[in-house]
N, C-alpha and C. Protein backbone atom coordinates (compact mmCIF):
# COMPACT_ATOMS: atom_id res chain seq x y z
N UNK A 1 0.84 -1.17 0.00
CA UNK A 1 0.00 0.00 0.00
C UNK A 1 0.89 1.24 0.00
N UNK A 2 0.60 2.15 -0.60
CA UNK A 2 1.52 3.10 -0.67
C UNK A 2 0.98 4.14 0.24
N UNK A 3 1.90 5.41 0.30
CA UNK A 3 1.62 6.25 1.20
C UNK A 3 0.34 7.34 0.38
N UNK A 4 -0.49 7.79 1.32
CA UNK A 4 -1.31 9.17 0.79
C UNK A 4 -0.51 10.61 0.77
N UNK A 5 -0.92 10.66 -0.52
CA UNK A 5 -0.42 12.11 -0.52
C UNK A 5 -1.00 13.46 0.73
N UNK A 6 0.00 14.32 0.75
CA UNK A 6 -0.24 15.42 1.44
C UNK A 6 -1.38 16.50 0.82
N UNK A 7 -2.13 17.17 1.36
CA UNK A 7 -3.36 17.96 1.15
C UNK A 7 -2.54 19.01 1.35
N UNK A 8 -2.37 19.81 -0.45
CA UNK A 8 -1.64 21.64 0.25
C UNK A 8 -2.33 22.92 0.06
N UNK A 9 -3.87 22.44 -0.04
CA UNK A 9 -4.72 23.39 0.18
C UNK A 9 -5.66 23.11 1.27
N UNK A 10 -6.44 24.43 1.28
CA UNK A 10 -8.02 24.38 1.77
C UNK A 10 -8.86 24.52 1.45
N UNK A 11 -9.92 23.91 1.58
CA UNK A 11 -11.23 23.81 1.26
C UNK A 11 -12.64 24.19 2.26
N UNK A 12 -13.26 25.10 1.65
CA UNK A 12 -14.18 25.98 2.47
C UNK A 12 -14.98 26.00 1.49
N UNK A 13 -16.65 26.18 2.21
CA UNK A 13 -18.17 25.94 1.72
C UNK A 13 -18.37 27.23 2.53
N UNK A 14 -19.53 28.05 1.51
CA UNK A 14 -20.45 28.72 1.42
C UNK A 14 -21.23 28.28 1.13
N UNK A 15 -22.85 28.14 2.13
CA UNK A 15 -23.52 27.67 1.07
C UNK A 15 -25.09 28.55 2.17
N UNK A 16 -26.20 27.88 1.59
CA UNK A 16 -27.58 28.03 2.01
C UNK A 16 -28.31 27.07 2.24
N UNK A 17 -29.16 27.44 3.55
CA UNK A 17 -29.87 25.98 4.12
C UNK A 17 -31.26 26.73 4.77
N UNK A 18 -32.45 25.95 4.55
CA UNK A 18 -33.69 25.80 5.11
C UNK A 18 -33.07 25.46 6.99
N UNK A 19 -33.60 25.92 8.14
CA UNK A 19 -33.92 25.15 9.20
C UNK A 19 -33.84 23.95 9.34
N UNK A 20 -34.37 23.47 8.27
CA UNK A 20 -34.33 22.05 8.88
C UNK A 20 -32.67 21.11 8.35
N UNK A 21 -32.12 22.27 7.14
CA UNK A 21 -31.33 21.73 6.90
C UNK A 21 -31.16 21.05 5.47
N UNK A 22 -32.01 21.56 5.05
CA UNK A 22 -32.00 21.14 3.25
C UNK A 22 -31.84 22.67 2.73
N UNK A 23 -30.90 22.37 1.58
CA UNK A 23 -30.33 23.11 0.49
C UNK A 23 -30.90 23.26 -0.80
N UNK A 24 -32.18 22.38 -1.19
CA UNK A 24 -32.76 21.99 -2.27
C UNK A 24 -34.21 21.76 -1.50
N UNK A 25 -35.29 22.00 -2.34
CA UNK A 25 -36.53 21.67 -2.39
C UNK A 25 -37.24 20.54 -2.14
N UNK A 26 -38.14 20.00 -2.18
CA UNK A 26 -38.21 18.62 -2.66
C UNK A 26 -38.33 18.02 -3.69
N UNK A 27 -38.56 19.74 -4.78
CA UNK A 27 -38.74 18.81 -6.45
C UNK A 27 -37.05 19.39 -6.69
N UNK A 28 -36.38 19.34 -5.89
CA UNK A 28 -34.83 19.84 -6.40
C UNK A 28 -34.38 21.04 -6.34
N UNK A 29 -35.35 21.93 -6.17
CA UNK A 29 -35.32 23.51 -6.52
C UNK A 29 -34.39 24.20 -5.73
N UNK A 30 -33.26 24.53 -5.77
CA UNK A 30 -31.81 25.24 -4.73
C UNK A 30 -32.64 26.81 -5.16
N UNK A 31 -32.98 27.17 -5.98
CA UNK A 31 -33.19 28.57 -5.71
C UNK A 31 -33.94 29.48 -5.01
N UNK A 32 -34.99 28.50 -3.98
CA UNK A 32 -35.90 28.71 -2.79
C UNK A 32 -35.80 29.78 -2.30
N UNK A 33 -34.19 30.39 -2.01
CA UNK A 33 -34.29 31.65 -1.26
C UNK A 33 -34.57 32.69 -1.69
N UNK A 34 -34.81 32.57 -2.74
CA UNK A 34 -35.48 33.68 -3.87
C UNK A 34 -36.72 33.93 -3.63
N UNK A 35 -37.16 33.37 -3.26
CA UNK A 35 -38.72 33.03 -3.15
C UNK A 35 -39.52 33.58 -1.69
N UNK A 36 -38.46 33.69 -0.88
CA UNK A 36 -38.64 33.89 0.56
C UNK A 36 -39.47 35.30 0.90
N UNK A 37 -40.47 35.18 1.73
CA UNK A 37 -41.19 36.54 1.88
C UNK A 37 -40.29 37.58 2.22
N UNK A 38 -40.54 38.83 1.96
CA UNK A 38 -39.52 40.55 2.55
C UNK A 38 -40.66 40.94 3.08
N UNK A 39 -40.07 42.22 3.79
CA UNK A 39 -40.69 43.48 4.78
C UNK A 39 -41.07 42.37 5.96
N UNK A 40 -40.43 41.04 6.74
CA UNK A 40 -40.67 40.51 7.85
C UNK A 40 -39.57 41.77 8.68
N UNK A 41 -40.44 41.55 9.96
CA UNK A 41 -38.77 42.51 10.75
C UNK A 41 -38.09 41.61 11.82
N UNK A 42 -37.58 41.46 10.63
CA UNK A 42 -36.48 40.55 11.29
C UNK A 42 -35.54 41.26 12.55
N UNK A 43 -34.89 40.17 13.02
CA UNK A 43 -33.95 41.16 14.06
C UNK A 43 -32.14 41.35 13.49
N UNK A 44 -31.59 42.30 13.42
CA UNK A 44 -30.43 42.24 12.83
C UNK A 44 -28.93 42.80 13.51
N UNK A 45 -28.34 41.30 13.62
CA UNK A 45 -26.92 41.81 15.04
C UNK A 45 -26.07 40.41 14.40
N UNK A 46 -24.73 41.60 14.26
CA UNK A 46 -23.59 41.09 13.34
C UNK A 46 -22.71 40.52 15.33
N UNK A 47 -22.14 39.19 15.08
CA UNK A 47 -21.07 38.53 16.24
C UNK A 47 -20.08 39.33 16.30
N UNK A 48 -19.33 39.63 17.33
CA UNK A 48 -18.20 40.00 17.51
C UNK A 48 -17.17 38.16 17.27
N UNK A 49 -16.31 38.05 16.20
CA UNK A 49 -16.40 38.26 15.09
C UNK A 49 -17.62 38.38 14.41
N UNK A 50 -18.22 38.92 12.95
CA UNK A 50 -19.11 38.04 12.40
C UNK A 50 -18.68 37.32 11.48
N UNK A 51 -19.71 36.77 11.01
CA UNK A 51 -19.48 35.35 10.11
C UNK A 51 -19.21 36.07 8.33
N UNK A 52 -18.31 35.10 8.17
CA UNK A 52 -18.28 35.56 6.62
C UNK A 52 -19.42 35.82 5.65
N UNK A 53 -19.28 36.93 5.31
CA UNK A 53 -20.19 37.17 3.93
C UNK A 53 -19.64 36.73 2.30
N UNK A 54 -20.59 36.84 1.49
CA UNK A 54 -20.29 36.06 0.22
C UNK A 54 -18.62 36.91 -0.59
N UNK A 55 -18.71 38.39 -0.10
CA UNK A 55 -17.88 38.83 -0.60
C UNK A 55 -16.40 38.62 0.19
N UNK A 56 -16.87 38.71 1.21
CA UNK A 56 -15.23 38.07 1.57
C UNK A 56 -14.74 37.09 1.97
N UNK A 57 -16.05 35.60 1.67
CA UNK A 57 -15.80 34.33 1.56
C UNK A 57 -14.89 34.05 -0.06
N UNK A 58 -15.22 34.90 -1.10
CA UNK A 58 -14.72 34.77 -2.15
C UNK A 58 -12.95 35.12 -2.41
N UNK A 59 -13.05 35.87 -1.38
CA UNK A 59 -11.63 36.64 -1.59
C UNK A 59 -10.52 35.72 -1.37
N UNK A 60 -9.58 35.64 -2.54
CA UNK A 60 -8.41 34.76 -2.46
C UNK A 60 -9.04 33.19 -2.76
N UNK A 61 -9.76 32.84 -3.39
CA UNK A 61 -10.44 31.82 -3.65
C UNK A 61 -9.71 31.29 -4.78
N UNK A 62 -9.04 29.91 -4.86
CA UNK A 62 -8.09 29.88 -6.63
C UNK A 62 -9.00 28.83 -7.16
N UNK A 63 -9.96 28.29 -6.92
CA UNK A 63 -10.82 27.43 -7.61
C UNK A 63 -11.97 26.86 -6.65
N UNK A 64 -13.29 27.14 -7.78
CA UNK A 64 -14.42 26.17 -7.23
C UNK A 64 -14.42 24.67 -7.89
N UNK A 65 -14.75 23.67 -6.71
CA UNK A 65 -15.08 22.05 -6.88
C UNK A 65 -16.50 22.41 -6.72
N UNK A 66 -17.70 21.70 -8.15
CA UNK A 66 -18.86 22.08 -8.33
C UNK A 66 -19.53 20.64 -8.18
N UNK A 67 -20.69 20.25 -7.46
CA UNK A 67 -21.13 19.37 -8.06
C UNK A 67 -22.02 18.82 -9.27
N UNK A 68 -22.24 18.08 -10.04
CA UNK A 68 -22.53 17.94 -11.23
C UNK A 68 -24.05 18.31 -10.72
N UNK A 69 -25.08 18.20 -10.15
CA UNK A 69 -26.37 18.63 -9.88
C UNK A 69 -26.50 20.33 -9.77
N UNK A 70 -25.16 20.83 -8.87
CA UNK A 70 -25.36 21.93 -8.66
C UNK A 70 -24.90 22.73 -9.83
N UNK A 71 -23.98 22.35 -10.61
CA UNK A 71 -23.87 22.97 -12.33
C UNK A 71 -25.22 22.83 -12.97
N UNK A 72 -25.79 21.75 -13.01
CA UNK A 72 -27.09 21.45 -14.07
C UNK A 72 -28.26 22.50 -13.52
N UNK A 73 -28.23 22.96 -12.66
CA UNK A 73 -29.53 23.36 -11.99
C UNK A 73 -28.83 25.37 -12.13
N UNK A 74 -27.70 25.13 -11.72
CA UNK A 74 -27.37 26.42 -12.52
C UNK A 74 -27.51 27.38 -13.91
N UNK A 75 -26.75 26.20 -14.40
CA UNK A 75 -26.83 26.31 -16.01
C UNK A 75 -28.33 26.51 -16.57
N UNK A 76 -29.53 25.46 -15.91
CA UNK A 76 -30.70 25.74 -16.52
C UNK A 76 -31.12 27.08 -16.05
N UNK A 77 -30.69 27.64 -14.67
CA UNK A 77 -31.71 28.98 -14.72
C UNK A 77 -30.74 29.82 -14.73
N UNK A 78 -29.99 30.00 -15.72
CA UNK A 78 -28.88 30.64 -16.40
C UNK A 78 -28.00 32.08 -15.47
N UNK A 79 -27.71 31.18 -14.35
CA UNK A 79 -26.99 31.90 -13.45
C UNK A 79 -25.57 30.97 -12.74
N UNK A 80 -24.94 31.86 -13.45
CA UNK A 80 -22.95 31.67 -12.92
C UNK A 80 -22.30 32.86 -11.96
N UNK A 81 -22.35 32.30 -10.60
CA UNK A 81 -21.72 33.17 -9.44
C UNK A 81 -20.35 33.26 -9.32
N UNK A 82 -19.98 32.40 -10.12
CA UNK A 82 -18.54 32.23 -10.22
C UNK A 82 -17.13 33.32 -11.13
N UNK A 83 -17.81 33.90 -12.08
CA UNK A 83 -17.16 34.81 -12.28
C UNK A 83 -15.73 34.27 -13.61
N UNK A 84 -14.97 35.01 -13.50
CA UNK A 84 -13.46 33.94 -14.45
C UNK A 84 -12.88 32.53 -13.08
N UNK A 85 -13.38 32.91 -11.75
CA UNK A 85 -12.08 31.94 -11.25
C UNK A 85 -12.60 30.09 -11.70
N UNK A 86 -11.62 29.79 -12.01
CA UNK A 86 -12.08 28.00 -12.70
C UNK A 86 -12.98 27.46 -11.88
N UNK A 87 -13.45 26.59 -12.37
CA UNK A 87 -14.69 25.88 -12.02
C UNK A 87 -14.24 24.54 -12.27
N UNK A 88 -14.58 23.44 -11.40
CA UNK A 88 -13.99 21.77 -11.86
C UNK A 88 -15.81 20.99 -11.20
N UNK A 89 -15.69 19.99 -12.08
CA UNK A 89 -17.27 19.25 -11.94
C UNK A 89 -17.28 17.87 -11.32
N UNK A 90 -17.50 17.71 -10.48
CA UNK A 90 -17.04 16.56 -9.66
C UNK A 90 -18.35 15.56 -10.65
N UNK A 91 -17.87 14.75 -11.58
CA UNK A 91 -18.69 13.62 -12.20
C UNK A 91 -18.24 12.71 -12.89
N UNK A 92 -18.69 11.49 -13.33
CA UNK A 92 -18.11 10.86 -13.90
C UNK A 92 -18.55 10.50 -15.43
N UNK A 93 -19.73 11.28 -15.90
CA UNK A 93 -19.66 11.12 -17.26
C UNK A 93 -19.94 12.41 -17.66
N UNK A 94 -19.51 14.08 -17.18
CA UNK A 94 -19.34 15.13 -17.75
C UNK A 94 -19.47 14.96 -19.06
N UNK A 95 -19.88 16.05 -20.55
CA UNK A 95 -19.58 16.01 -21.50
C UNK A 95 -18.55 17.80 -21.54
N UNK A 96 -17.60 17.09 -22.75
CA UNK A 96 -16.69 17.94 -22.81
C UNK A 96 -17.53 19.45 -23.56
N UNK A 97 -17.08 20.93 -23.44
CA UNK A 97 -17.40 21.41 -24.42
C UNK A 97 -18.38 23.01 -23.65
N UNK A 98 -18.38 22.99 -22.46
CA UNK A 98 -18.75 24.32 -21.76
C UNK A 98 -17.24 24.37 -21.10
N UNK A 99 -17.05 25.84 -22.27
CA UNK A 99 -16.20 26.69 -21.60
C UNK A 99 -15.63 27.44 -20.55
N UNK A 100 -16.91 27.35 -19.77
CA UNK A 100 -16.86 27.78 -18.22
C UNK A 100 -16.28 26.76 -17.20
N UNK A 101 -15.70 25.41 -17.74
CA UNK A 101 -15.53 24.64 -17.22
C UNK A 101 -14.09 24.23 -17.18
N UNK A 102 -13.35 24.17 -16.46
CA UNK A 102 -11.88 23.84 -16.36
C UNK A 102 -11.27 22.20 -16.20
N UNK A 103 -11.89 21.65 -16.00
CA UNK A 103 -12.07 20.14 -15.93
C UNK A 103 -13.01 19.62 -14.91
N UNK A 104 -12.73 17.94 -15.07
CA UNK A 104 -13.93 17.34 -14.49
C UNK A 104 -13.19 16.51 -13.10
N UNK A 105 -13.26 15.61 -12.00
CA UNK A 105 -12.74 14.98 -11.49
C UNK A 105 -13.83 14.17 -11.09
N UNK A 106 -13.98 12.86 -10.65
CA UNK A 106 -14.24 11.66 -10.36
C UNK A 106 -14.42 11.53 -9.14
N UNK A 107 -13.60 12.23 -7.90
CA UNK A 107 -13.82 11.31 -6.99
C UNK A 107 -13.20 12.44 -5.92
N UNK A 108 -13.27 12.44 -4.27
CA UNK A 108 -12.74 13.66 -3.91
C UNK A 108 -11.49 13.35 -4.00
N UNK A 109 -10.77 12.05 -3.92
CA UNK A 109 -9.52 11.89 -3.57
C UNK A 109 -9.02 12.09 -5.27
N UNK A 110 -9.27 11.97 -6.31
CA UNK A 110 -8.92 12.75 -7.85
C UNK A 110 -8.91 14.46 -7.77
N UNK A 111 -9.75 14.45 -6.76
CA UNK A 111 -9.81 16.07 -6.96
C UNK A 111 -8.54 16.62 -6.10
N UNK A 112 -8.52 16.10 -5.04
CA UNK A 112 -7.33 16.39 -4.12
C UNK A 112 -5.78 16.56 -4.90
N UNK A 113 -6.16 15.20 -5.69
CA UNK A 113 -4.41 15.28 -6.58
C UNK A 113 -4.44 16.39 -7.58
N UNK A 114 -5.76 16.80 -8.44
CA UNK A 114 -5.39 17.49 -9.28
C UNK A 114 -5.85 18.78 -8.79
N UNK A 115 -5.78 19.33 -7.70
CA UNK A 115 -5.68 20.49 -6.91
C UNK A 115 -4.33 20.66 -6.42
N UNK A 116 -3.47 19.52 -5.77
CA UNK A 116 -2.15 19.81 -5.34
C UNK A 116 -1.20 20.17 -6.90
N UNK A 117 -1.27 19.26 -7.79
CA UNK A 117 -1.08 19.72 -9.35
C UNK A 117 -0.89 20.85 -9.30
N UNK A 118 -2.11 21.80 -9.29
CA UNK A 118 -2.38 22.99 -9.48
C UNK A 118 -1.47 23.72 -8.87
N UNK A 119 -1.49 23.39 -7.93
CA UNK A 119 -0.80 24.26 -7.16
C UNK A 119 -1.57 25.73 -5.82
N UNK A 120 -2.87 25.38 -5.93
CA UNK A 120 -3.64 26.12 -5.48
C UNK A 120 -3.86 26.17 -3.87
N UNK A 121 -3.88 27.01 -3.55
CA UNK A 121 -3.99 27.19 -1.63
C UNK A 121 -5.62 26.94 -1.07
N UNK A 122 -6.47 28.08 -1.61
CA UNK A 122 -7.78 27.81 -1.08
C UNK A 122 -9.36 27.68 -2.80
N UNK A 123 -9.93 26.65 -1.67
CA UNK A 123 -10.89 25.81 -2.87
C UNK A 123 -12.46 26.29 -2.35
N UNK A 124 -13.41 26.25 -3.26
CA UNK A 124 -14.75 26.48 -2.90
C UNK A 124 -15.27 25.50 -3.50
N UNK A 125 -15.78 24.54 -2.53
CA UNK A 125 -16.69 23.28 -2.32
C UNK A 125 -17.96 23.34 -2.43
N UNK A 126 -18.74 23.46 -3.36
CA UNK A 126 -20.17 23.46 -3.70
C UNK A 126 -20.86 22.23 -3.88
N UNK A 127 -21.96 22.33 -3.90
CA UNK A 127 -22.83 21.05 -4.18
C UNK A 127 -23.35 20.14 -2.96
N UNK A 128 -24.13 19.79 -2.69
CA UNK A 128 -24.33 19.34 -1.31
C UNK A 128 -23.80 17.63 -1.35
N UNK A 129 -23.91 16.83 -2.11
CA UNK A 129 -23.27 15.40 -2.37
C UNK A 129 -21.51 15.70 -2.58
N UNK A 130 -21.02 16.91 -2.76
CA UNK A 130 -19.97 17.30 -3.23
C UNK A 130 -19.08 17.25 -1.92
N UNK A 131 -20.25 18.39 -1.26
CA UNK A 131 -19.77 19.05 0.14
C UNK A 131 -19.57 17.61 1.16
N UNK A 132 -20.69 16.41 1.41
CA UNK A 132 -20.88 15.57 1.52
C UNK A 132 -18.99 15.19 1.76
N UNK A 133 -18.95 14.54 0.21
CA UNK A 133 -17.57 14.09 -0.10
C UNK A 133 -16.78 14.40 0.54
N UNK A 134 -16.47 15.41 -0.04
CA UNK A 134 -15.25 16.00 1.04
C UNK A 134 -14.87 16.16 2.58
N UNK A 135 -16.03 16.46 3.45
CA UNK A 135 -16.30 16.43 4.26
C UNK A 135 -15.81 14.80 4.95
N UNK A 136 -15.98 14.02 4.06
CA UNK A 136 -16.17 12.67 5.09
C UNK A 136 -14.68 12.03 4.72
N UNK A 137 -14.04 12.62 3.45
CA UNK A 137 -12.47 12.50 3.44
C UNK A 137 -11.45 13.35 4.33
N UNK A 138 -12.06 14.52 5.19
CA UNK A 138 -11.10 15.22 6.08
C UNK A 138 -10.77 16.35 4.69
N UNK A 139 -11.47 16.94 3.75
CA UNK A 139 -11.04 17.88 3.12
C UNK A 139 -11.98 19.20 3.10
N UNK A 140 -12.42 19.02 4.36
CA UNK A 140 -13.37 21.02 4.02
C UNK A 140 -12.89 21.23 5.48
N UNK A 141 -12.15 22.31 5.38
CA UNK A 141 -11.61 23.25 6.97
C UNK A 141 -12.19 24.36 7.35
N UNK A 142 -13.31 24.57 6.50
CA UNK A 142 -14.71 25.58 7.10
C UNK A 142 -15.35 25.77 5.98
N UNK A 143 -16.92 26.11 7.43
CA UNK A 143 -18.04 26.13 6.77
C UNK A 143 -18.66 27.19 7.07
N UNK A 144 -19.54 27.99 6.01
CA UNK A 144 -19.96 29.27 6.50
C UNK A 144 -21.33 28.81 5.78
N UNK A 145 -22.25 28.29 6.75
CA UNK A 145 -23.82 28.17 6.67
C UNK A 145 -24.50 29.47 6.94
N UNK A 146 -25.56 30.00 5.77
CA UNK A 146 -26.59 30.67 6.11
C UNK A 146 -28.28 29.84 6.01
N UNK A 147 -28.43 29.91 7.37
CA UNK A 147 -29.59 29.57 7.47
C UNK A 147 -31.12 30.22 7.70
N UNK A 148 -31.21 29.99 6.81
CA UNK A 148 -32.93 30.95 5.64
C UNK A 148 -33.72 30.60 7.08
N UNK A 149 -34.88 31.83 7.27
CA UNK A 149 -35.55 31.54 8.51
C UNK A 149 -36.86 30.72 8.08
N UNK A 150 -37.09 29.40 7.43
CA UNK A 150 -37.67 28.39 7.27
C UNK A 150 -37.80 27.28 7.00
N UNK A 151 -38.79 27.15 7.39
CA UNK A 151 -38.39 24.89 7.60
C UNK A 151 -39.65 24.74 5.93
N UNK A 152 -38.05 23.71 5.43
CA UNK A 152 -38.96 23.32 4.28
C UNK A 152 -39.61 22.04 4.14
N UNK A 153 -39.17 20.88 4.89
CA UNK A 153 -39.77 19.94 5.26
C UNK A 153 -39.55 18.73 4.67
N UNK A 154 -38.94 18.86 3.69
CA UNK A 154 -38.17 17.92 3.03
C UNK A 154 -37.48 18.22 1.68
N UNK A 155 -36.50 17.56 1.01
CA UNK A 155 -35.80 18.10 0.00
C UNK A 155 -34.31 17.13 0.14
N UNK A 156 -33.45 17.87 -0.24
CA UNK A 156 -31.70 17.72 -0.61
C UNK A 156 -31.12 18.17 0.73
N UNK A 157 -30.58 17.17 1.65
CA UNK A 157 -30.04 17.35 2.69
C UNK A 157 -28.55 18.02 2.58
N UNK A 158 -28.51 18.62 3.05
CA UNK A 158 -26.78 19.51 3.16
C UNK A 158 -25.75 18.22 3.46
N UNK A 159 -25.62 17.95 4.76
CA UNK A 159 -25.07 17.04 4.92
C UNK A 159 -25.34 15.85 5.04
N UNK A 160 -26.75 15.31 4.98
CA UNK A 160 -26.86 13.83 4.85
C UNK A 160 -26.26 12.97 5.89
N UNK A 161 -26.09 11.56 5.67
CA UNK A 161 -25.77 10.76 6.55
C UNK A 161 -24.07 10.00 6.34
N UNK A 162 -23.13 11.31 6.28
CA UNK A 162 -21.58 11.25 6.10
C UNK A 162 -21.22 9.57 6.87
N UNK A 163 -21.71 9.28 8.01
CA UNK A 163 -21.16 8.40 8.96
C UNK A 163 -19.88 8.82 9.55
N UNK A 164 -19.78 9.91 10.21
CA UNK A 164 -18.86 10.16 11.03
C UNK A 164 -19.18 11.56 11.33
N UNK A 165 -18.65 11.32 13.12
CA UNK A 165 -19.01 12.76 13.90
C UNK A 165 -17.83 14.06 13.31
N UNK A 166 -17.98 15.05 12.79
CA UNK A 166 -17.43 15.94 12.56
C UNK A 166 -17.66 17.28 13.60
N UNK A 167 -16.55 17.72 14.34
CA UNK A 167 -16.85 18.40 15.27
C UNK A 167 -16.35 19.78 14.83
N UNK A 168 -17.20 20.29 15.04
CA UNK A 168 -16.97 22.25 14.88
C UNK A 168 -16.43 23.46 16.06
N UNK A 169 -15.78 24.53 15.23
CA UNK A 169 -15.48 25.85 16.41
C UNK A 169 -16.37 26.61 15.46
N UNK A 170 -17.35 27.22 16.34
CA UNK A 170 -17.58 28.99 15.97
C UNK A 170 -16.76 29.45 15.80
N UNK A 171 -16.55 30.58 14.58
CA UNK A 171 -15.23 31.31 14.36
C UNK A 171 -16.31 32.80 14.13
N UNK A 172 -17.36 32.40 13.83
CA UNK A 172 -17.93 34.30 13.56
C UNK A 172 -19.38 33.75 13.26
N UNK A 173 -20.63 34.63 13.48
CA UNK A 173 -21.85 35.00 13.34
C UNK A 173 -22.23 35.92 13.18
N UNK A 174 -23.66 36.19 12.54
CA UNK A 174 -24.31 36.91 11.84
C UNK A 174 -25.96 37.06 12.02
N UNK A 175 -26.49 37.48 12.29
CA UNK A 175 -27.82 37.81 11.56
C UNK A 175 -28.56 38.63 10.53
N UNK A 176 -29.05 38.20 9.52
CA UNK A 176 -28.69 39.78 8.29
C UNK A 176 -30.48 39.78 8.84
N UNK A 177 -30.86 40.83 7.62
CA UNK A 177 -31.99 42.12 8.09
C UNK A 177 -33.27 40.91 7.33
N UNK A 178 -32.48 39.87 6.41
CA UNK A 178 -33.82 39.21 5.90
C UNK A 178 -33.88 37.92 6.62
N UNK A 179 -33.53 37.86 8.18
CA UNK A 179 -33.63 36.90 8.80
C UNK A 179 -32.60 35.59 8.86
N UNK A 180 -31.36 35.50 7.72
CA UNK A 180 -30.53 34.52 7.84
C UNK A 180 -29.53 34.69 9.03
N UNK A 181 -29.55 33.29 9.47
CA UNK A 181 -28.52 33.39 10.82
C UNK A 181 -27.15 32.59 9.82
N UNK A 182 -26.52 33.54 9.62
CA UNK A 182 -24.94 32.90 9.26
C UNK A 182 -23.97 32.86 9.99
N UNK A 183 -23.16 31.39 9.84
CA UNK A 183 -22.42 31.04 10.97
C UNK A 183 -20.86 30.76 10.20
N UNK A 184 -19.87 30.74 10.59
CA UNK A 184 -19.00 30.52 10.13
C UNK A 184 -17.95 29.48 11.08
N UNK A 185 -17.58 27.90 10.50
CA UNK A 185 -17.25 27.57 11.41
C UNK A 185 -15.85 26.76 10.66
N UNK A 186 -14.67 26.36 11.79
CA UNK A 186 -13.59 25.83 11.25
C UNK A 186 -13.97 24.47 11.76
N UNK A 187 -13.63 23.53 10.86
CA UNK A 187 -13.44 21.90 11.24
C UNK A 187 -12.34 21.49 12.24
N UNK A 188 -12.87 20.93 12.85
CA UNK A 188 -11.67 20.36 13.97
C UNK A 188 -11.02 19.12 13.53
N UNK A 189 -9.63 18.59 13.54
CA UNK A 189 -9.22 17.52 13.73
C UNK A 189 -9.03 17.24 14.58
């Protein structure tokens, strides 16, 4: 058996969650938070730290790992948050031929090698089967959950049933004005 390679980046999730903890609908739908009622009065108080926001979760970011559901569901309602920084599709029968796409990888431990390749320091982990992955290989070192103030009741679980306890630090919180409690947390080893 040979030895495992060394991990010379990090990997950090932004993402969005219902209360109960789904990221997706029950007919699939991730774009839910769109949908969410305004003018509630919410209550609004940033943590001493607070929790990362989208703009300076992005900062210094050298590549997103996408999952193949969370590209398809993109692509159809023709919205890319991603900008120029590369994009890689965690699947195994990708078709070649969207330009927005920098390659594909297979598996988290494929993605790991062709990230050290790269040469890249910090990664953005999307997709909830994606996030999943990684997570249960020891490769996401924080998570910055915003959680939408409603229970959807069933749908696409964020984290699902990994099989193993993953233990967290608060590193910063948030409450914004449309009710999301965002948390920002580092993975413990």
């Amino acid at each position: 058996m040979g030895t495992e390679q060394q991990r010379t980046w990090q990997g950090h999730v932004y993402t969005t969650m219902s209360l109960d903890g789904y990221i997706a609908d029950s007919s699939g739908d991730a774009l839910w938070p769109n949908r969410l009622p305004e003018g509630l009065d919410h209550a609004s108080v940033a943590g001493d730290p607070p929790a990362l926001n989208k703009a300076t979760f992005s900062e210094g970011l050298d590549v997103v790992m996408l999952g193949r559901l969370s590209y398809e569901r993109l692509d159809a309602a023709k919205r890319w948050p991603f900008g120029d920084t590369p994009v890689y599709i965690a699947s195994r029968t990708f078709p070649p031929g969207d330009p927005r796409i920098s390659g594909v990888f297979r598996t988290p431990d494929d993605a790991m090698e062709k990230l050290n390749a790269l040469g890249v320091t910090s990664v953005h982990v999307d997709g909830g089967r994606n996030i999943q992955g990684f997570l249960k290989k020891g490769y996401i070192d924080t998570i910055t959950v915003q959680i939408k103030p409603v229970i959807l009741g069933g749908g696409i679980s964020l984290f699902g049933a990994i099989g193993k306890v993953v233990n967290l630090r608060v590193m910063g919180t948030t409450v914004t004005k449309k009710g999301g409690v965002r948390v920002t947390y580092a993975v413990e080893r």
